[in-house]
Every structure is written in C-alpha cells, then in structure tokens.
Protein backbone atom coordinates (compact mmCIF):
# COMPACT_ATOMS: atom_id res chain seq x y z
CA UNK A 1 39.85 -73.31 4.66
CA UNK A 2 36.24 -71.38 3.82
CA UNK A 3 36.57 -67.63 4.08
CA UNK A 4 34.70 -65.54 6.80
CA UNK A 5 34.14 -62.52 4.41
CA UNK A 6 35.36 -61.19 1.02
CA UNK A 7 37.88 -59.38 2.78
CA UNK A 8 39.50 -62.49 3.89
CA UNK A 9 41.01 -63.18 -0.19
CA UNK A 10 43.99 -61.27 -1.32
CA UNK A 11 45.27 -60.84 -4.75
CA UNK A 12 48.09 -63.45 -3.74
CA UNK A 13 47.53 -67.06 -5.20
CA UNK A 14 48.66 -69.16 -2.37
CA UNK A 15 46.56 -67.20 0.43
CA UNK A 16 43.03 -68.33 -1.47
CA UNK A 17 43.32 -72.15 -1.18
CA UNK A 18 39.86 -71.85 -2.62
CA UNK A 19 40.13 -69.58 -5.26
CA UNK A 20 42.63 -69.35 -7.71
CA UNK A 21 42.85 -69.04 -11.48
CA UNK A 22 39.88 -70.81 -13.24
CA UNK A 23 42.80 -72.57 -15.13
CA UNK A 24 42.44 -76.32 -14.88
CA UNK A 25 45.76 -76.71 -15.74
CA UNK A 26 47.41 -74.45 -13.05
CA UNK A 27 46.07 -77.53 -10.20
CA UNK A 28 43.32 -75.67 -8.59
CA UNK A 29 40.29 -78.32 -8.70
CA UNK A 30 36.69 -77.53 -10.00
CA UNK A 31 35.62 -78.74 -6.52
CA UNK A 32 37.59 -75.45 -5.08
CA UNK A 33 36.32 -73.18 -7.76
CA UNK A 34 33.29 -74.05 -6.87
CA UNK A 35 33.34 -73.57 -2.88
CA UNK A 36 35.05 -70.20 -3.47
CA UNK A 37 32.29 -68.88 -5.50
CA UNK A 38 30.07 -69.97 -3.16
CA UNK A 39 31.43 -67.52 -0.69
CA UNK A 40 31.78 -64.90 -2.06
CA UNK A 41 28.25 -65.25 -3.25
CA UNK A 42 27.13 -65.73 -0.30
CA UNK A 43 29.00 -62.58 1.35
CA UNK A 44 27.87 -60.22 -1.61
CA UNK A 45 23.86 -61.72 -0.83
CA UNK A 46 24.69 -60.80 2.71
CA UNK A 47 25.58 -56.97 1.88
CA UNK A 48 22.77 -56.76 -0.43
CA UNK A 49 20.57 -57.47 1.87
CA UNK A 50 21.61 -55.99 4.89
CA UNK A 51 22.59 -58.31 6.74
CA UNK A 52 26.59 -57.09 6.99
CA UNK A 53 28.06 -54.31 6.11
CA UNK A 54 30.58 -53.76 3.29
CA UNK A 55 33.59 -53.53 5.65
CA UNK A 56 35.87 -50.36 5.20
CA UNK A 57 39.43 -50.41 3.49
CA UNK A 58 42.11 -50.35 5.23
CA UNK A 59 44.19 -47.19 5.62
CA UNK A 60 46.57 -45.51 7.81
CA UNK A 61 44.99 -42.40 8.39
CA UNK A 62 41.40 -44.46 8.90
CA UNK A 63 40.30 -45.03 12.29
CA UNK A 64 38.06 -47.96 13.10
CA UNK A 65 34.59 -46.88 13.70
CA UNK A 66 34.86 -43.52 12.07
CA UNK A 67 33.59 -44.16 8.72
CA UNK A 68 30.43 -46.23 8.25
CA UNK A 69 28.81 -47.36 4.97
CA UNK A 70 25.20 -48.63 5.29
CA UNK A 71 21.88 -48.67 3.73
CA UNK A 72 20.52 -45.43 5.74
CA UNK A 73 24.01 -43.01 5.50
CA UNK A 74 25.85 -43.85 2.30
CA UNK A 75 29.06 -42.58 3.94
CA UNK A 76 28.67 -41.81 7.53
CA UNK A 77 31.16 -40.05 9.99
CA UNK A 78 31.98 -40.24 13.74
CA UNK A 79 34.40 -37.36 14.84
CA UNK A 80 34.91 -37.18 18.56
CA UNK A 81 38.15 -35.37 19.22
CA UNK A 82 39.50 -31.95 17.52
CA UNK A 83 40.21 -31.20 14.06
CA UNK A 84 38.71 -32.38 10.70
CA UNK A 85 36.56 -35.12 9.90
CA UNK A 86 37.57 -35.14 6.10
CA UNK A 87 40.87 -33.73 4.88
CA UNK A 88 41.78 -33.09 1.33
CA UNK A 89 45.61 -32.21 0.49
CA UNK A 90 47.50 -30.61 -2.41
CA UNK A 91 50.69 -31.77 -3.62
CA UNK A 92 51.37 -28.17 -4.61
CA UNK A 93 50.11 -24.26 -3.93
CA UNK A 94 48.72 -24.27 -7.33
CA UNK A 95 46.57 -27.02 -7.32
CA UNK A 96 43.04 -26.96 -6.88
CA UNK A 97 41.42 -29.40 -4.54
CA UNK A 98 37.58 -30.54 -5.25
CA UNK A 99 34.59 -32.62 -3.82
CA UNK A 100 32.34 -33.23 -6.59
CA UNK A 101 28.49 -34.75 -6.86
CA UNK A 102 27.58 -36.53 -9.93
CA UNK A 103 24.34 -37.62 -11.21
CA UNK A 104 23.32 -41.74 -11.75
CA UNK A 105 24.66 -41.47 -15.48
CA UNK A 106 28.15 -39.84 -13.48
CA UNK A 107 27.66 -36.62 -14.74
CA UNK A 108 29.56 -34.11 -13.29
CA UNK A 109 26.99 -31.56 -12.01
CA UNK A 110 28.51 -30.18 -8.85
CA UNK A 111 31.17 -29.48 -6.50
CA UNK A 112 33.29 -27.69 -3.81
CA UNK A 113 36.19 -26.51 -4.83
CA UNK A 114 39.19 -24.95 -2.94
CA UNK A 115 42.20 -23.17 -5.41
CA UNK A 116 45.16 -23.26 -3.87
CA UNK A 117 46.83 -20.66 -5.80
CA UNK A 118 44.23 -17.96 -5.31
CA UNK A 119 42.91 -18.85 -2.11
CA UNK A 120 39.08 -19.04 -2.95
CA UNK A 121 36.71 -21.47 -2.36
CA UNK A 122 33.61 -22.00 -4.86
CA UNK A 123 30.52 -23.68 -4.65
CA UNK A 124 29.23 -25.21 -7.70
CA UNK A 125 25.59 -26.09 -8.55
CA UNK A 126 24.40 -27.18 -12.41
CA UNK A 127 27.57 -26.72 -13.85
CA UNK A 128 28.24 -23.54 -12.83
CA UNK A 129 30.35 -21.36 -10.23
CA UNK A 130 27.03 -19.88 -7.78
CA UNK A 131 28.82 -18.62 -4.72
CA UNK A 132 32.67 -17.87 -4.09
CA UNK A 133 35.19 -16.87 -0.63
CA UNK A 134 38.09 -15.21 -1.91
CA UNK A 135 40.65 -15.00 0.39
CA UNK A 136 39.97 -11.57 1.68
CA UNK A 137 36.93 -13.60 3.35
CA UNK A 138 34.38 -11.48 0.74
CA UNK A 139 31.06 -13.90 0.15
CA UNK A 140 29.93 -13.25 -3.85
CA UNK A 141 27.03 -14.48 -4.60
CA UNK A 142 26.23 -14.76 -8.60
CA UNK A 143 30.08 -13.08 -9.11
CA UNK A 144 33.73 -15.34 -8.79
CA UNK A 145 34.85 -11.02 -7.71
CA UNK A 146 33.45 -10.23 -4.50
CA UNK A 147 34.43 -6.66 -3.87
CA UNK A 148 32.59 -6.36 0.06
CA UNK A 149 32.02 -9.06 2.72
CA UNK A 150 28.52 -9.39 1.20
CA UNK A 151 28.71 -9.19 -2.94
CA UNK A 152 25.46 -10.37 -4.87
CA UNK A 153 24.95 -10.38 -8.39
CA UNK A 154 21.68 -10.70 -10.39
CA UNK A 155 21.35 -12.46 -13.28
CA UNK A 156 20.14 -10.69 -16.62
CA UNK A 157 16.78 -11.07 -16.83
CA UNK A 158 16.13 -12.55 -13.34
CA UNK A 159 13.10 -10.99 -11.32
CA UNK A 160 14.23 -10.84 -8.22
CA UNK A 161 18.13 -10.73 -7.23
CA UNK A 162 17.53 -10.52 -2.95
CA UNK A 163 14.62 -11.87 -1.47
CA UNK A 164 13.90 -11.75 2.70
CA UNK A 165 10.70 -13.83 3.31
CA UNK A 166 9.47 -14.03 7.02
CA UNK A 167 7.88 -17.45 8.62
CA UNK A 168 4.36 -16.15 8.38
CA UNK A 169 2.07 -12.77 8.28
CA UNK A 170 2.58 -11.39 11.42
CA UNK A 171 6.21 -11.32 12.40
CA UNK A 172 8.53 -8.25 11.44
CA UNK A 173 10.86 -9.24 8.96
CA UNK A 174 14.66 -6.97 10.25
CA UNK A 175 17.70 -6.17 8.70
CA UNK A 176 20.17 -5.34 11.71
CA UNK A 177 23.34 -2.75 11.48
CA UNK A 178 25.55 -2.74 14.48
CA UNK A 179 28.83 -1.16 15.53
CA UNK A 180 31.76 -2.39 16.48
CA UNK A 181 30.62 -2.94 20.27
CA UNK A 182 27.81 -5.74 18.85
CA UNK A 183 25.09 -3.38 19.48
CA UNK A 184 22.01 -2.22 17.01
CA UNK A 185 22.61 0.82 15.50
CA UNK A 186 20.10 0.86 13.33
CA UNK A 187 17.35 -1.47 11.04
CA UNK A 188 15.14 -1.46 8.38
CA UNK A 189 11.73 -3.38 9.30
CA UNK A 190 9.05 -4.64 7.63
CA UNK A 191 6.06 -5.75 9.36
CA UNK A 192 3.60 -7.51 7.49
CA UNK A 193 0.39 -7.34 9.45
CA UNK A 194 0.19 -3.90 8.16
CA UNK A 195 2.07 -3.90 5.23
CA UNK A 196 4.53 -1.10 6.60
CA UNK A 197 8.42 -0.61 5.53
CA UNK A 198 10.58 1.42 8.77
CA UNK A 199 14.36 3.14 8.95
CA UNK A 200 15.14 2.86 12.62
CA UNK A 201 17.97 4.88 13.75
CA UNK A 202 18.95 4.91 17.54
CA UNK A 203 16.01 2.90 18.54
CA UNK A 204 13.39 5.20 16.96
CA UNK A 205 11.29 5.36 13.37
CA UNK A 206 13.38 8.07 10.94
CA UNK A 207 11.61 7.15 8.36
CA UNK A 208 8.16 5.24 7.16
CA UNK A 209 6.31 3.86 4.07
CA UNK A 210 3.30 2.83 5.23
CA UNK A 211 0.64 0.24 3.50
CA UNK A 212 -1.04 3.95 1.10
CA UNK A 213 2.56 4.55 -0.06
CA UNK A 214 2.95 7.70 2.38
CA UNK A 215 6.43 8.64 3.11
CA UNK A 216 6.98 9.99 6.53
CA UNK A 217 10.11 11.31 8.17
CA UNK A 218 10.50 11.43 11.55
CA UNK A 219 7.19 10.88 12.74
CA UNK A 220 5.04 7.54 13.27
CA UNK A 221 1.47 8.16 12.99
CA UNK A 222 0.84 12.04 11.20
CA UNK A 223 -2.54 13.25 10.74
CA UNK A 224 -4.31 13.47 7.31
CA UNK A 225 -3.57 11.09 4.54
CA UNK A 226 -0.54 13.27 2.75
CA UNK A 227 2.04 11.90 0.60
CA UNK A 228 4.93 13.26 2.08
CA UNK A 229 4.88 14.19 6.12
CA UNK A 230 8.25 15.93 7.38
CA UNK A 231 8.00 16.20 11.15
CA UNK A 232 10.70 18.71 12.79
CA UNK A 233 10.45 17.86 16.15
CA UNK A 234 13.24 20.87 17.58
CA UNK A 235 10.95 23.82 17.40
CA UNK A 236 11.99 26.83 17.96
CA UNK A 237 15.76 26.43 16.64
CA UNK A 238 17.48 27.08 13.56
CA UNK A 239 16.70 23.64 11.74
CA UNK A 240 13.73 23.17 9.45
CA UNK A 241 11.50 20.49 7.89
CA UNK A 242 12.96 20.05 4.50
CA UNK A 243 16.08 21.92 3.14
CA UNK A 244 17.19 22.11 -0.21
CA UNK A 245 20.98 23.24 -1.97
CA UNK A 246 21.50 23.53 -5.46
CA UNK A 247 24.54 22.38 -7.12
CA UNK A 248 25.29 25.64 -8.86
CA UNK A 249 25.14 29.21 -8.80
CA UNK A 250 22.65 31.75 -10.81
CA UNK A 251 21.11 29.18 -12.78
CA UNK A 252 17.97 28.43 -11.53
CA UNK A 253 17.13 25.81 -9.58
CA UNK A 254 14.05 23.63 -9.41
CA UNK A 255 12.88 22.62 -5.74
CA UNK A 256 9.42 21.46 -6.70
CA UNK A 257 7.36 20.49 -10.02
CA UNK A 258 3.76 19.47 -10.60
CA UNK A 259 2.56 17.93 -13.47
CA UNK A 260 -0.80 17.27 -14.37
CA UNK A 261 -1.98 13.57 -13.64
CA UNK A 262 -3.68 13.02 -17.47
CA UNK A 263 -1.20 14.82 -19.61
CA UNK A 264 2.30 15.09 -17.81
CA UNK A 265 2.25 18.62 -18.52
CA UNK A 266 4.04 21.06 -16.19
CA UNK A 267 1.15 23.36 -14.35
CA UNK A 268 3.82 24.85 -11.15
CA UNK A 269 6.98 24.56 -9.75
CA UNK A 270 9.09 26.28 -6.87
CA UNK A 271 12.18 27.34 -8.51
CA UNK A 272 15.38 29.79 -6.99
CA UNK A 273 18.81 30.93 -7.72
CA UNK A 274 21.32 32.58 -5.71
CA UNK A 275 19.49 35.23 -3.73
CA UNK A 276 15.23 34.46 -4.42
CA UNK A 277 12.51 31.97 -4.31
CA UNK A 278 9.81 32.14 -7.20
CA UNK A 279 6.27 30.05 -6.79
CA UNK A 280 5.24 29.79 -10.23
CA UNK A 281 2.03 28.53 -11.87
CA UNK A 282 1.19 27.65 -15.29
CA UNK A 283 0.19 30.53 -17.61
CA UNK A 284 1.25 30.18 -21.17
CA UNK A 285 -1.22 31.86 -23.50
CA UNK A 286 -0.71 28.19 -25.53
CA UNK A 287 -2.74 27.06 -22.50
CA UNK A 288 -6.13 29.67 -22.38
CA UNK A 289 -8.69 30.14 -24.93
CA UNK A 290 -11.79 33.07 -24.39
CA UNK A 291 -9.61 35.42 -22.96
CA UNK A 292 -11.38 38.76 -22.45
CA UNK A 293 -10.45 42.15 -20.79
CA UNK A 294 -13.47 43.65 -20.12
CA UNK A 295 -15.14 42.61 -17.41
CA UNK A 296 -15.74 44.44 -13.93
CA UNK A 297 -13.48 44.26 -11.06
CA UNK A 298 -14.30 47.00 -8.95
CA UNK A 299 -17.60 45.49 -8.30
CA UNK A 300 -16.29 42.29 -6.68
CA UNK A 301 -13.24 43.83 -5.01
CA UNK A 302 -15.85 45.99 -3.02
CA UNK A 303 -17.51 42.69 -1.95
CA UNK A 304 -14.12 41.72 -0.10
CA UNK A 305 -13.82 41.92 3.42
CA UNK A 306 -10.59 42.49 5.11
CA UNK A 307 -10.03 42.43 8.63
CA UNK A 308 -7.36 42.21 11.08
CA UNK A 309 -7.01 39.63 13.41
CA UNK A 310 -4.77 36.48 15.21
CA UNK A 311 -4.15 32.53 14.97
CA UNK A 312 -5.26 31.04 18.61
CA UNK A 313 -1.96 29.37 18.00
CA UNK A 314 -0.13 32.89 18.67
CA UNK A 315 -2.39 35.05 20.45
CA UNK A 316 -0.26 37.97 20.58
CA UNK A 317 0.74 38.63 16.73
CA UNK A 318 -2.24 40.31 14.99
CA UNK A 319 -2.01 40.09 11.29
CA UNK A 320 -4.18 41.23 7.90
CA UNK A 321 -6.03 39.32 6.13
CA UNK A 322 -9.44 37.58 4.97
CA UNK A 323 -12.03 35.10 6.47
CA UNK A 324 -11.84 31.78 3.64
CA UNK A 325 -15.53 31.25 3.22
CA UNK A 326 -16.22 34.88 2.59
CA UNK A 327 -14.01 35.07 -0.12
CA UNK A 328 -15.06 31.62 -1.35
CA UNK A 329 -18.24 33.11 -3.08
CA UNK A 330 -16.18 36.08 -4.52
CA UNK A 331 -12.67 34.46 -6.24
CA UNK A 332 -13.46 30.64 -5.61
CA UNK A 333 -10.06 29.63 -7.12
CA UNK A 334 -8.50 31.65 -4.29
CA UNK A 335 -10.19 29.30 -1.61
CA UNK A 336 -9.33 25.66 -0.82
CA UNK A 337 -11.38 23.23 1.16
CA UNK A 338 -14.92 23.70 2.37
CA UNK A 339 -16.43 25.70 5.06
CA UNK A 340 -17.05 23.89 8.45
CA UNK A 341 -15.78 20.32 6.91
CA UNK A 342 -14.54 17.49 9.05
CA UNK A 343 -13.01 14.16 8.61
CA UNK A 344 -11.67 11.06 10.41
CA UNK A 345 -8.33 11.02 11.77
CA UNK A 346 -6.52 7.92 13.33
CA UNK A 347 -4.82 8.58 16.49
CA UNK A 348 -2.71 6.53 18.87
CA UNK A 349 -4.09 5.91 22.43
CA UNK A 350 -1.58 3.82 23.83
CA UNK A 351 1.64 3.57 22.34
CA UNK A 352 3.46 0.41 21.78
CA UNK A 353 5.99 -1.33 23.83
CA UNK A 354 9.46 -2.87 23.44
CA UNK A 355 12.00 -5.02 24.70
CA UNK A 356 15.93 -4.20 24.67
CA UNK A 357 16.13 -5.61 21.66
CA UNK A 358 13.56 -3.89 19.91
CA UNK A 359 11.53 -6.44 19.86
CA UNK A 360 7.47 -5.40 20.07
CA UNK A 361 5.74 -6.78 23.33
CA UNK A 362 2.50 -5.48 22.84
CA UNK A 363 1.05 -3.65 20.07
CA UNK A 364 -0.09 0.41 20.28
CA UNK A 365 -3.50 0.89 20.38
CA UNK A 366 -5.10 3.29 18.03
CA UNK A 367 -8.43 5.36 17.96
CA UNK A 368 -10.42 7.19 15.52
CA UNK A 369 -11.93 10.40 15.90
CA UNK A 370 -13.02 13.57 13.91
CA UNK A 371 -10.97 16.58 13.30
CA UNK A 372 -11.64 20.17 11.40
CA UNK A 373 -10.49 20.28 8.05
CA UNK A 374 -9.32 23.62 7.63
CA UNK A 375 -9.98 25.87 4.44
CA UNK A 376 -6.90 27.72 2.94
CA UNK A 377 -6.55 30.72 0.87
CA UNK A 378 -3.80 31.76 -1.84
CA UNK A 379 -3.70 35.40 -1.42
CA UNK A 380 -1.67 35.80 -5.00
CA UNK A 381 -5.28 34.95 -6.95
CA UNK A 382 -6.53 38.26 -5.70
CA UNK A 383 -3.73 40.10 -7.51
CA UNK A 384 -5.69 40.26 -10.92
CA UNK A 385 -8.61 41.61 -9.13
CA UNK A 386 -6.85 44.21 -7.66
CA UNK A 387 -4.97 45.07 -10.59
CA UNK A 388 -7.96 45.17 -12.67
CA UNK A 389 -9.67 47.53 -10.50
CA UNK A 390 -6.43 49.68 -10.52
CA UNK A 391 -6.94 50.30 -14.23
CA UNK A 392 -10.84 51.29 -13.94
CA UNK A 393 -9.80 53.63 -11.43
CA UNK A 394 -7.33 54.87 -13.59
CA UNK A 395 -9.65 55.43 -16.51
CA UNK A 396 -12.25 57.07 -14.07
CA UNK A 397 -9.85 59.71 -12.61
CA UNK A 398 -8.41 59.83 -16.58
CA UNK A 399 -12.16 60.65 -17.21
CA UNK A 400 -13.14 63.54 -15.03
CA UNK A 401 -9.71 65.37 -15.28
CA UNK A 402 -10.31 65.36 -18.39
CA UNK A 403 -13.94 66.88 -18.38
C-alpha cells in the first residue's frame, strides 16, 4: 500500500510493505525498494517546494494547530488560552535552563538563560553576558551585579555608556520621577529646537542650561547674557540667592576664585573664616614692574565729586557716594561699563502653555527690546588715592610746624 506522507513509515519492518532493508536477501523485492523511494521523494520535493508542510511531531504536551513550521515563520505559535506558549523545565534547583541562537556554521553566539540556583535571568549577545534580572528584580545592564532596579555599566574605553535620542528636532526629550501615587514629581528635559537642558521640580523650571552654556536657577528667561543667574524669588525674608558653609572652622575658606583666561593665574577670590568675609585682588609685587611713589594725589582727589543722594528703587534711604562717569575720567579702573550704553535684551511676551501632563501646547512668545546698561563703581580703588593724599598732607602740616 503507497504511503500518503513520510509520516506514514515507522521504524517497524512489517508496517513499510514498501520499504524495508535494501537487503535482497531479507525478501523485500527491488520492485518495492523502488516504489518506496519514490515516495518519499516525492513527499521531501513536496516540502521543498511548498507545497506541504513538514508535519509536526507528535507529543503529549503538543496541541494540534499550535506550532506551525513554514517557509515565512520558521517556528510559529498560536496561544489562545492562559499561560505559556513555550515552557522550559529543570530537573533540579540548580540547573540552568537556556534558549540559544547559533549561527549557519552552529556556532553558539547567543542565548537566554534562566539559573535556577540563583534566580537570574541573562541575556546573551556575541558570546557574552549583556543584560541580567537577579532575583531581587534589579535590571544590570553591562554588570551580572545589579545593585538598583536600574544598574548600567560602561565599558572601558566606550564613548558613550547612556544615550536618550528623541524621534526628531523638535520634540522634548523627558526623563520622568514620580512618587508613589504615579504622579510627576519632577523631570529633566531637553528640548532640542533650542538646544536647552531643564530640572523641573513641582511643575516649574529649578534649574536651566540654556544653548550659551548659562546656568540659571530658578528663573526661565533672566536678563543679560551672565554665566550664572540665581533668582530668589521670596523677597523680603530671611533666604538669599546663593549661600555658602565651609566644612571647618578658622581656616579660611574659599567662596570664589578668578583666574586669568591666558595664564590660569589667580587675580581674586572671596575668601572667610569663622567670623569675616575678605574680597581680595591680586597684588603680589612678583606681579608689578615701574612702581613709583611719587606722584600727586591731592590734585586728583580734589577733582572728585561726592554727593549724597537715593536709588529710585528706594526713594526714602539717602546714601553717599559718587556719580560713575564723573569718576570715570579721574580713577578709570574704579569705573565699569560706559556712560549712557544700551543693549538688547530678550523678553517674554506671552508665556507658554501646558497640559496636565506637562506637555507644551503652544510655545511662549518672546520680544526684543533695548535696556540701560548700567555703569558700576568699586569704591575700594579710591583707597590709594585717598591714602596718598593723607601722606602729602602729612608732610605739608610736618612742613610748616616745622618752619
């Protein structure tokens, strides 16, 4: 009787009336031989070609219909009801169980890989371990010894060891933090349209780097183009801008240094200890060359004008002082800025709006217009002057007491 398939011979002699050994001897005809070939030739053409599929192996736990080999899937499953589509046991707890990948000379190159007797799961790519779940649930990435929920590793030498890249140049890229009640507590955003990095805390900016590298705290657009722009927006209460604690006491403390921009050498600093606050500025005789004491101060301190007067800011504290431009001309270094100057300032017209989830709706509008740019005067440069003058006035009254 012809076969319908290759599934239809067994290994048992006496079920394949067509097929037996190729033995002459044993009574199976050449005639048979040759009609058994023929089918299973023709069944293997069939499978090659598509026109059957290789039927599946039989198997208790193997449903009919749920695993499919064909020319599109190489191993397809259909799961309709609860629970696992493939299963792989262990005989023991200290077993490890494994599906691997190998490459068309069956190299071993790849794999998933439960261990029973730790309770980890790994993920292996080129030979190597690339991402492990222990059994506390911590993800390592680059490390088989996740210590947090999140645990990545760079490798030595590697350029980059987290990378966040967003879909295109206009959508903020967002790094949420939430509580325990599934809200937003906070994000760090970066949009790219203008090249800006945000802290969010509460809903709000706490902190910006914007496209120039400025750093500014608590405040979203600030005037001017400063490196550093502290914003305190409680005024009037006991909090301030910037604070800053040493780590010890009576040894002095540096809160501020400037170095030049060619050299690297130290020209000021703000230093203090336990009870003062020293400004300082570079003066080490190492430093001057033409240094002269005769020259006439009494001269130009006569040419300085002080007056009395008060900021429109605070109309009713009058206060001592001098006019910048005036004494400009007199002890330049004294004066900053220029008289009368201006400059552009951007300013928002229109802020921005958001959604509840943060999420801009429409961008702020901003404007540009022109703003004074004050002069400012460091009073401590007139010291030398008035010391100077001092000493002729000493030697003067020295001179006619003595006469």
């Amino acid at each position: 009787m012809a076969k319908n398939s290759v599934r239809d011979y067994s290994a048992t002699n006496s079920s394949n009336t067509e097929i037996q050994s190729i033995d002459i001897s044993e009574g199976c005809s050449p005639a048979g031989i040759n009609n058994a070939i023929r089918e299973v030739m023709a069944d293997l053409k069939d499978v090659s070609t598509g026109a059957i599929a290789l039927e599946t192996p039989a198997a208790d736990s193997l449903t009919a219909g749920e695993l499919t080999v064909n020319t599109t899937d190489q191993v397809l499953i259909n799961h309709s009801g609860d629970g696992g589509g493939i299963r792989i046991d262990s005989t023991n707890a200290t077993n490890t169980g494994s599906l691997r990948f190998g490459d068309v000379a069956d190299n071993y190159i790849g794999a998933v890989e439960y261990n029973h007797s730790t309770d980890a799961m790994s993920f292996y790519a080129n030979n190597a371990t690339r991402m492990t779940i222990n059994s506390a649930g911590n993800v390592g990435i680059g490390t088989n010894a996740p210590h947090d929920l999140l645990h990545v590793k760079g490798n030595s030498g590697a350029s980059t060891d987290v990378s966040i890249q967003g879909g295109d140049d206009t959508n903020d890229i967002r790094l949420f933090f939430g509580g325990s009640t599934n809200a937003f507590n906070g994000q760090i955003i970066y949009e790219p349209d203008v090249n800006a990095l945000s802290f969010n805390t509460a809903g709000t900016d706490a902190m910006r780097i914007d496209s120039s590298g400025r750093l500014i705290i608590n405040d979203t657009n600030p005037s001017g183009g400063d490196t550093l722009t502290v914003y305190n927006s409680t005024i009037g209460s006991a909090q301030y801008g910037i604070q800053v604690r040493g780590n010890a006491q009576n040894y002095t403390q540096y809160a501020l240094r400037f170095y030049d921009t060619y050299n690297t050498s130290l020209v000021g600093s703000i230093t203090y200890n336990t009870s003062s606050v020293s400004y300082n500025t570079s003066s080490d005789y190492r430093l001057k060359e033409n240094v002269t004491p005769t020259w006439d101060a009494t001269t130009r301190l006569k040419q300085l004008n002080p007056v009395q007067f008060n900021f429109i800011a605070e109309p009713d504290v009058t206060v001592d002082g001098f006019l910048a431009h005036e004494v400009q001309d007199i002890v330049p270094e004294a004066i900053n800025g220029t008289k009368d100057a201006m400059r552009d300032e951007e300013y928002e017209v229109s802020a921005a709006e958001v959604d509840a989830d943060g999420n801009v709706t429409k961008e702020a509008v901003m404007g540009t217009r022109s703003v004074p740019e004050y002069q400012g005067i460091d009073q401590s440069k007139l010291v030398p002057l008035l010391v100077k003058t001092i000493l002729e006035l000493e030697a003067r009254i020295t001179a006619l007491e003595a006469a």
